[in-house]
Protein backbone atom coordinates (compact mmCIF):
# COMPACT_ATOMS: atom_id res chain seq x y z
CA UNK A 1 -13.38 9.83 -13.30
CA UNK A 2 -14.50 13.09 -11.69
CA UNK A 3 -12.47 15.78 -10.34
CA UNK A 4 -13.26 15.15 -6.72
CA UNK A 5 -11.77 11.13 -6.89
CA UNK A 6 -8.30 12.59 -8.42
CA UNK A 7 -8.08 14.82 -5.26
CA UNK A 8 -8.79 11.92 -2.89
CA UNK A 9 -6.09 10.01 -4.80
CA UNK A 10 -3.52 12.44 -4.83
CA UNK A 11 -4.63 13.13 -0.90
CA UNK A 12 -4.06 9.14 -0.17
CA UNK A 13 -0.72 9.10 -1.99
CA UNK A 14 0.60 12.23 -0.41
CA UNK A 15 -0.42 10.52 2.79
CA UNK A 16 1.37 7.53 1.87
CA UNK A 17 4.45 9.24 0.47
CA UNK A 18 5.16 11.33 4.04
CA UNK A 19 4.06 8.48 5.96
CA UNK A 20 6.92 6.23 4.11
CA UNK A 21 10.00 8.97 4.41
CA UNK A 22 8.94 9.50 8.41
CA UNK A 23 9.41 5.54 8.45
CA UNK A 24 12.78 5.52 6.55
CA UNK A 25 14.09 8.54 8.10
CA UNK A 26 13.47 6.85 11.68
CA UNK A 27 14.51 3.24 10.52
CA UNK A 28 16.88 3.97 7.80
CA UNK A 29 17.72 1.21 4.83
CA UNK A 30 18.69 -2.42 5.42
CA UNK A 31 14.96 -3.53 6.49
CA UNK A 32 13.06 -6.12 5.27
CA UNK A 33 10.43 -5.47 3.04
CA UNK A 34 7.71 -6.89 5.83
CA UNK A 35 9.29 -4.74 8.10
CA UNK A 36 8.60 -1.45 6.13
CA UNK A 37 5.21 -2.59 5.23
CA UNK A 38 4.62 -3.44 9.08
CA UNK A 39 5.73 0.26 10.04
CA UNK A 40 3.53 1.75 6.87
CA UNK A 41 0.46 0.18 7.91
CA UNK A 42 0.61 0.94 11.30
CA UNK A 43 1.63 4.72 10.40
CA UNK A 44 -0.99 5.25 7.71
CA UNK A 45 -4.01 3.71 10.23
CA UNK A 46 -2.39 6.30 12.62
CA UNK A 47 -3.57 8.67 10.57
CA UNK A 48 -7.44 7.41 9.84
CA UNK A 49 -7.11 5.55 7.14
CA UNK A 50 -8.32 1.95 6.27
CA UNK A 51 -5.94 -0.19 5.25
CA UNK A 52 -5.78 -4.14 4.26
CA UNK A 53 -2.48 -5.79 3.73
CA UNK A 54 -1.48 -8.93 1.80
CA UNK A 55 -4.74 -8.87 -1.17
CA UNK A 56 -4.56 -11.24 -3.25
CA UNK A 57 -4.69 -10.74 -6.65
CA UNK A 58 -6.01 -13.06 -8.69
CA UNK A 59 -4.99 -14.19 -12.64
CA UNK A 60 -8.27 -14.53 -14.85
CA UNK A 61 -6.95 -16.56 -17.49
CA UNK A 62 -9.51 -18.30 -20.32
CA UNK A 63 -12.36 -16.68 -18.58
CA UNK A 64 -11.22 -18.54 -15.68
CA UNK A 65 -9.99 -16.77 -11.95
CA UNK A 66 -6.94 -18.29 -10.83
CA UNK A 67 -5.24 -17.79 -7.34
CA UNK A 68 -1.40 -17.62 -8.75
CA UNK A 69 0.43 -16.24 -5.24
CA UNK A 70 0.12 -12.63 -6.41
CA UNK A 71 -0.08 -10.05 -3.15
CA UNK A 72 -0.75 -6.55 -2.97
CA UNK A 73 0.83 -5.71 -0.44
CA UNK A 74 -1.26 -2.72 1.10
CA UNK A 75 -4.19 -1.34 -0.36
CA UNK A 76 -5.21 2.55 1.37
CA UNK A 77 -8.79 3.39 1.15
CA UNK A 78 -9.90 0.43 -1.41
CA UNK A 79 -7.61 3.25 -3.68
CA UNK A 80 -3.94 2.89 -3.65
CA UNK A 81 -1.91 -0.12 -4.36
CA UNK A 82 1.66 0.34 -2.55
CA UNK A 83 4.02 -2.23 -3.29
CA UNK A 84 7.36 -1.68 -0.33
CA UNK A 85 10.73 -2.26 -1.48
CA UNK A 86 12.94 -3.30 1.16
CA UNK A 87 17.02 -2.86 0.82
């Protein structure tokens, strides 16, 4: 891992951290969790970056891949995982 992929994390997550308190601050708690990731996505493509929402994550179990209804549910910049939390 070189020096120059930490800073593009770091950049991403900062980026996802302010993104996520301007969200809350305007919306407050009580949401659902689609809700907040609606409202992130939307924010973070705002601001230039790709996004995908609902990966799937698959289970490789016995050398076999198995689809077991696990969802990221955004992924920023093929980079960060952000799993919302709604109240």
């Amino acid at each position: 891992m070189n020096k120059n992929s930490n800073l593009q994390r770091n950049e991403i997550s900062g980026a996802v951290v302010d993104a996520a308190m301007k969200i809350h601050s305007a919306l407050g708690p009580g949401l659902l969790e689609s809700a907040y990731a609606a409202c992130l996505k939307h924010e973070l493509i705002k601001r230039g970056l790709r996004v995908a929402s609902e990966v799937p994550l698959p289970v490789v179990y016995d050398g076999v891949r198995l689809d077991a209804g696990y969802r990221l549910d955004l992924v920023v910049e093929d980079t960060v995982v952000v799993e919302t939390q709604g109240d």
